[in-house]
PDB file of N, CA and C in Angstrom:
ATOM      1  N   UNK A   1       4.188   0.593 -33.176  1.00  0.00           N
ATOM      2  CA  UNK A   1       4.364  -0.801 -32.829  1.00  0.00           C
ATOM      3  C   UNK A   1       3.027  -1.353 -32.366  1.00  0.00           C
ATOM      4  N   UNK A   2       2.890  -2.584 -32.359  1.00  0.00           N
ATOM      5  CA  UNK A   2       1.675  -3.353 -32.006  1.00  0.00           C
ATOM      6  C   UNK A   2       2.341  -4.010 -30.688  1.00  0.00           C
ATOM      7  N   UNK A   3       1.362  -3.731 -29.851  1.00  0.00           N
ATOM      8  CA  UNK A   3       1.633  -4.838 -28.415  1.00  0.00           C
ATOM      9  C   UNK A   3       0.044  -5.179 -27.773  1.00  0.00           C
ATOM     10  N   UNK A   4       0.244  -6.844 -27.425  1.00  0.00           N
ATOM     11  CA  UNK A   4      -1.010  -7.614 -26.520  1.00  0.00           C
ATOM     12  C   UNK A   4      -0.507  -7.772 -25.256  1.00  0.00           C
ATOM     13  N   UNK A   5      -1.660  -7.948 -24.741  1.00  0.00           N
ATOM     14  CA  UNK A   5      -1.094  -8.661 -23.317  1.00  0.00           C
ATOM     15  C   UNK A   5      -0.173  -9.498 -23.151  1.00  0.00           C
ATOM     16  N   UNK A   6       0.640  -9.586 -22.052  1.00  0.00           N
ATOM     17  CA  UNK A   6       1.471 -10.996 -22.292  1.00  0.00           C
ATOM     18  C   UNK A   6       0.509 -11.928 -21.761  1.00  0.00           C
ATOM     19  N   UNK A   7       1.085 -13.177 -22.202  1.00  0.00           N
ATOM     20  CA  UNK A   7      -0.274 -14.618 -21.372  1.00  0.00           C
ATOM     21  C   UNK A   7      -0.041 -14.777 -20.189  1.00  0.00           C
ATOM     22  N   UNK A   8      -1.602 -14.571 -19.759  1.00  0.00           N
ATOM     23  CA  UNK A   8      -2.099 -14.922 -18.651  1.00  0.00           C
ATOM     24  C   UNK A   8      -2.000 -13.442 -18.067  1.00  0.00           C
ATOM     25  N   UNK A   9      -1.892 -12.562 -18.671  1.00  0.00           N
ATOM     26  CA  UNK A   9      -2.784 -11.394 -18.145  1.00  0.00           C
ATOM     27  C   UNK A   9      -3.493 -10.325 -18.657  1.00  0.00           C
ATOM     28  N   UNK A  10      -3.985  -9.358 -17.742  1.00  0.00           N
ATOM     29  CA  UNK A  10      -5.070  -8.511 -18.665  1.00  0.00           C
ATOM     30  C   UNK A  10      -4.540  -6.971 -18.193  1.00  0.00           C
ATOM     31  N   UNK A  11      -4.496  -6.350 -19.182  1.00  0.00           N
ATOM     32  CA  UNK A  11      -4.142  -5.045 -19.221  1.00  0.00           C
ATOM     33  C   UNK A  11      -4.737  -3.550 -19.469  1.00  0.00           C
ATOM     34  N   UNK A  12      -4.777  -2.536 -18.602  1.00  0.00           N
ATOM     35  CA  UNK A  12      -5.699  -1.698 -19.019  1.00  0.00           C
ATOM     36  C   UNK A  12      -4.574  -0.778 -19.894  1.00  0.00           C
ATOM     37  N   UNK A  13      -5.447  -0.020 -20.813  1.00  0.00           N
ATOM     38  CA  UNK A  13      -5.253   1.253 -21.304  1.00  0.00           C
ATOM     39  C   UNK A  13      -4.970   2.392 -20.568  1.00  0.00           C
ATOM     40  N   UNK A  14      -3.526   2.760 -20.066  1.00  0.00           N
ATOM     41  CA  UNK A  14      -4.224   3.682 -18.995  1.00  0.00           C
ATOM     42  C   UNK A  14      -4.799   5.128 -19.019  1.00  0.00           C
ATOM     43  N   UNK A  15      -4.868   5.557 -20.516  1.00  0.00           N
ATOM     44  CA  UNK A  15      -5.701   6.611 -21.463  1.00  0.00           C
ATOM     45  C   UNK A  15      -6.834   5.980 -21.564  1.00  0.00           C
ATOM     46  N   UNK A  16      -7.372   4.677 -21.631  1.00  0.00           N
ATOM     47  CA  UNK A  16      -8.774   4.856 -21.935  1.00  0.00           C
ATOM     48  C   UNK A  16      -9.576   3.707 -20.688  1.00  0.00           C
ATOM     49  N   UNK A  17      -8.864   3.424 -20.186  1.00  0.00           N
ATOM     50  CA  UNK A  17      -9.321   2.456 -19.030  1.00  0.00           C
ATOM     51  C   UNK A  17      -9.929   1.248 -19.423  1.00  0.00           C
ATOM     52  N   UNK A  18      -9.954   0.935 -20.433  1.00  0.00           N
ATOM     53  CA  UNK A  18     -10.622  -0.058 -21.350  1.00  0.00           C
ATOM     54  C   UNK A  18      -9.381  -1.084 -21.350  1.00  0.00           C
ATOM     55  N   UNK A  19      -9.850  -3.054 -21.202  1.00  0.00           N
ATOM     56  CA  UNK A  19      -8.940  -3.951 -21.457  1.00  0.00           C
ATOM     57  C   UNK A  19      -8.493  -4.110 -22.697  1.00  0.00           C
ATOM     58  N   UNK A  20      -6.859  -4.556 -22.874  1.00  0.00           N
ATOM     59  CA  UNK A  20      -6.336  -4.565 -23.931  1.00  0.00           C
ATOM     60  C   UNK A  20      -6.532  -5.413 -24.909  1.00  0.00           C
ATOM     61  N   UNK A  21      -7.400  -5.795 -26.093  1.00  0.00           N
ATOM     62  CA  UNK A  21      -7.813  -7.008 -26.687  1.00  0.00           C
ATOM     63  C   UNK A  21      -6.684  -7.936 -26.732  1.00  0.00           C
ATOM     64  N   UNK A  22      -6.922  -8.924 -27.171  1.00  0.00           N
ATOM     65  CA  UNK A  22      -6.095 -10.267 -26.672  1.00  0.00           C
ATOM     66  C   UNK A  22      -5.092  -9.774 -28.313  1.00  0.00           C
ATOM     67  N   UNK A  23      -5.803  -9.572 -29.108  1.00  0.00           N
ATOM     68  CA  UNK A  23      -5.166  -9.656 -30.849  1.00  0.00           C
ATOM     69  C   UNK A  23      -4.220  -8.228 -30.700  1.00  0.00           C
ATOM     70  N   UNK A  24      -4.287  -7.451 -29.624  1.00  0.00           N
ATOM     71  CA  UNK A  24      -3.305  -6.578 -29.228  1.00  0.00           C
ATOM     72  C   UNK A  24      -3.937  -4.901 -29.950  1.00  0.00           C
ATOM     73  N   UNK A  25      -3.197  -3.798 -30.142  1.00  0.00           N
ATOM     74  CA  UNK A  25      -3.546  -2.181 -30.422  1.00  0.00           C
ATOM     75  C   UNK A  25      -2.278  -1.885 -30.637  1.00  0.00           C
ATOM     76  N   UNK A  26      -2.569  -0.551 -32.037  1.00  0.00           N
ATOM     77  CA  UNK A  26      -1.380  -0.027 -32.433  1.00  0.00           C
ATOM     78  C   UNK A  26      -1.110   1.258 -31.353  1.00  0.00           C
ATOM     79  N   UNK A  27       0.542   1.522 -30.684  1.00  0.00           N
ATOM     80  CA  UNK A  27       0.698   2.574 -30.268  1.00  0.00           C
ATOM     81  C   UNK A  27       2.038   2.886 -30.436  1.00  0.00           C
ATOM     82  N   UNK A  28       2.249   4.288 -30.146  1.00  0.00           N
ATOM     83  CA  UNK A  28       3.353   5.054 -30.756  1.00  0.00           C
ATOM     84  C   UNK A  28       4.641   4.340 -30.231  1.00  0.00           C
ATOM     85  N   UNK A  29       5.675   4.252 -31.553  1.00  0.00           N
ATOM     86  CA  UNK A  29       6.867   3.742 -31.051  1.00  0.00           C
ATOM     87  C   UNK A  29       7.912   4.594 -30.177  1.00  0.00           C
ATOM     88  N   UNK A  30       7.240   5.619 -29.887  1.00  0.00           N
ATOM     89  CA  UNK A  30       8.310   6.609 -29.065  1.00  0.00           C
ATOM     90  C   UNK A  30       7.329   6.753 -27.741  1.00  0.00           C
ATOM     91  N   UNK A  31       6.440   5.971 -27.182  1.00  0.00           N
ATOM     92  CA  UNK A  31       5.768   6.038 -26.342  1.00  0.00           C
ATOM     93  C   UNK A  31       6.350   6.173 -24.744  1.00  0.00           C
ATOM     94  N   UNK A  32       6.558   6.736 -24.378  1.00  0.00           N
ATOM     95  CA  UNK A  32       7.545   6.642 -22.952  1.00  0.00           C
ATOM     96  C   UNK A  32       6.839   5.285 -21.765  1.00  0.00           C
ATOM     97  N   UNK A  33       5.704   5.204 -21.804  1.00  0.00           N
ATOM     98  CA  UNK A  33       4.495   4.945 -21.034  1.00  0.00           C
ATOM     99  C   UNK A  33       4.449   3.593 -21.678  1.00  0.00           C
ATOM    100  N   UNK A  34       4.309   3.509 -23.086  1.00  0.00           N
ATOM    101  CA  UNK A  34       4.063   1.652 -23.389  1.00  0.00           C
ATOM    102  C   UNK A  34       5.230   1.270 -23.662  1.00  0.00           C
ATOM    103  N   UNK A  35       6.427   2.005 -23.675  1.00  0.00           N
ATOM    104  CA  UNK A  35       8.314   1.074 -23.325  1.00  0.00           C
ATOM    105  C   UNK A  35       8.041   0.702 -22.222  1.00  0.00           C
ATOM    106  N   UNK A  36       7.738   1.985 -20.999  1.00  0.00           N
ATOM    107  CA  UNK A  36       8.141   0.950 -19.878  1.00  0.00           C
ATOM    108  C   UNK A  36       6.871  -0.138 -19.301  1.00  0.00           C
ATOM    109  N   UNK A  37       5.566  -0.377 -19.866  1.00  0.00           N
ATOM    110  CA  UNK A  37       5.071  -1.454 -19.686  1.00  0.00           C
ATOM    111  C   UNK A  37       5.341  -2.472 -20.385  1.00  0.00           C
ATOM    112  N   UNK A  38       6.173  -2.232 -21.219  1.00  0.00           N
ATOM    113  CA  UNK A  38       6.288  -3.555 -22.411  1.00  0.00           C
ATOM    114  C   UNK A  38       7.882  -4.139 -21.975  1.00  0.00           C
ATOM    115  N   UNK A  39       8.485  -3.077 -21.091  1.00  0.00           N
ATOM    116  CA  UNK A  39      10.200  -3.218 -20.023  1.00  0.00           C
ATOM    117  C   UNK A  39       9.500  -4.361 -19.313  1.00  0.00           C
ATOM    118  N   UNK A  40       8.478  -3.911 -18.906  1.00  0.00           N
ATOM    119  CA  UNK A  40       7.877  -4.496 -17.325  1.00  0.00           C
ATOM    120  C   UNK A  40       7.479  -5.499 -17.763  1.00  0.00           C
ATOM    121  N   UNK A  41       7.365  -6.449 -19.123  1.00  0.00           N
ATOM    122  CA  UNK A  41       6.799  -7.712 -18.936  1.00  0.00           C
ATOM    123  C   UNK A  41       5.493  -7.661 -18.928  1.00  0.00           C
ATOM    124  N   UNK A  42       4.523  -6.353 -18.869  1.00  0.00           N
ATOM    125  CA  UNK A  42       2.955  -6.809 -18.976  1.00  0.00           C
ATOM    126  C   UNK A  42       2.700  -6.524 -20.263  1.00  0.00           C
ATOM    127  N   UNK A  43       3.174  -6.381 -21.251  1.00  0.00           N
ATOM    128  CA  UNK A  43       2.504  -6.469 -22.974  1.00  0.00           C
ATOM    129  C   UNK A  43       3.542  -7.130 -23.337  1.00  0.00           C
ATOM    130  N   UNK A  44       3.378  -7.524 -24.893  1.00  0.00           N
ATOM    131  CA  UNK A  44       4.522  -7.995 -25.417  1.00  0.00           C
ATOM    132  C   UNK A  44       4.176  -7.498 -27.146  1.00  0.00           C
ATOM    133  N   UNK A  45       5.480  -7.693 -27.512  1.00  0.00           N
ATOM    134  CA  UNK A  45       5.359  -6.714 -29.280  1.00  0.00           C
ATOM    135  C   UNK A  45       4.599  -7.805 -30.068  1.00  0.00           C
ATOM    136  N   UNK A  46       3.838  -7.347 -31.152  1.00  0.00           N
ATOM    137  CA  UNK A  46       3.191  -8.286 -32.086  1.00  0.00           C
ATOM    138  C   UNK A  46       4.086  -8.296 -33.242  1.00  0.00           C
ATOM    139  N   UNK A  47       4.059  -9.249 -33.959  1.00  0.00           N
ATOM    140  CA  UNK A  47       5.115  -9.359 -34.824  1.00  0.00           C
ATOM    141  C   UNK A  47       3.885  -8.902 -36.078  1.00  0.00           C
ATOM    142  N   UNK A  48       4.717  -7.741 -37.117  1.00  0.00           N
ATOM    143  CA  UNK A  48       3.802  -7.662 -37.943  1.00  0.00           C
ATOM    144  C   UNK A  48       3.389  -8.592 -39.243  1.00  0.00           C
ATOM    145  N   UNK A  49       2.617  -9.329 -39.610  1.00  0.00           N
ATOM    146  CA  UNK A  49       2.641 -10.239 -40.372  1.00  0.00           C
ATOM    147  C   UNK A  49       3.289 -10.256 -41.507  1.00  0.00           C
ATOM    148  N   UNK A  50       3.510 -11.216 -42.366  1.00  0.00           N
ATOM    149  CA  UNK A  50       4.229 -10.958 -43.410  1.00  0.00           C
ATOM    150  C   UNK A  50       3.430 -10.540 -44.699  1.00  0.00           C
ATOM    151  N   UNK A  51       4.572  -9.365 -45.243  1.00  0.00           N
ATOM    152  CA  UNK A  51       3.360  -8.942 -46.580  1.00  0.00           C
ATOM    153  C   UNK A  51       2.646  -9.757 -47.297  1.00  0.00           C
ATOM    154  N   UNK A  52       1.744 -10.019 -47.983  1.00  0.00           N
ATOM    155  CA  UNK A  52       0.952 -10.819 -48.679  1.00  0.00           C
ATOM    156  C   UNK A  52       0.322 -10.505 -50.287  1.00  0.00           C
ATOM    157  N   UNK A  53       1.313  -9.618 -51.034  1.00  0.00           N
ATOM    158  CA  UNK A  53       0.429  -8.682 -52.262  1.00  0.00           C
ATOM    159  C   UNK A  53       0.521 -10.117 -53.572  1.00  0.00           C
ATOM    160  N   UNK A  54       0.071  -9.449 -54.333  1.00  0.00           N
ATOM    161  CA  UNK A  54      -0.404 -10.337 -54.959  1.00  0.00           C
ATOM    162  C   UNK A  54       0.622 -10.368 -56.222  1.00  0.00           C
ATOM    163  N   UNK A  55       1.627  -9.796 -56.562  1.00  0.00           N
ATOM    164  CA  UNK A  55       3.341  -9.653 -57.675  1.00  0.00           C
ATOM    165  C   UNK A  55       4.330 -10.175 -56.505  1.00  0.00           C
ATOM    166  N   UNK A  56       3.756 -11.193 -55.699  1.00  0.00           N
ATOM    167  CA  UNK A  56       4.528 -11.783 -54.634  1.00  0.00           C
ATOM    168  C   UNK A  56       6.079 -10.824 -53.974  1.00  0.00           C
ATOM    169  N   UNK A  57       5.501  -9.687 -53.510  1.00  0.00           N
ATOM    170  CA  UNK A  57       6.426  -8.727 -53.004  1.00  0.00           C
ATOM    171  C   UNK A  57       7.609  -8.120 -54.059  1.00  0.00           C
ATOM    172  N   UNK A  58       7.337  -8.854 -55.057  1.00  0.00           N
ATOM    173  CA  UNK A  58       8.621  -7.799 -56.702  1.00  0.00           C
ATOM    174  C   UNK A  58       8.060  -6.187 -56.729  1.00  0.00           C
ATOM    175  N   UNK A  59       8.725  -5.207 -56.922  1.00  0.00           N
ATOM    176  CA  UNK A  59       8.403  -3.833 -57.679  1.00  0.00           C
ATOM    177  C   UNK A  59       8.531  -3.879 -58.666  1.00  0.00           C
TER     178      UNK A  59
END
């Protein structure tokens, strides 16, 4: 899953101590550690964009 800060705050990594870019970081969806910060209201999920290929998504 992708998660950013929520607005109006700033978030550390707490593996790398480094702030969380605003455009957000991929981390594991079974993460025990970024559920319950993302429970807690300080990240929020990024929505993944919509595909874009060029046979306008047909197989």
């Amino acid at each position: 899953m992708r998660i950013k800060p929520a607005p109006g705050l700033s978030v550390r990594d707490p593996e790398t101590k480094q702030l969380l870019p605003a455009d957000g970081i991929d981390v594991p969806d079974d993460s025990i550690l970024w559920n319950k910060i993302l429970n807690d209201g300080d990240v929020v999920r990024v929505l993944a964009p919509a595909s874009t290929s060029k046979d306008g998504g047909k197989a």
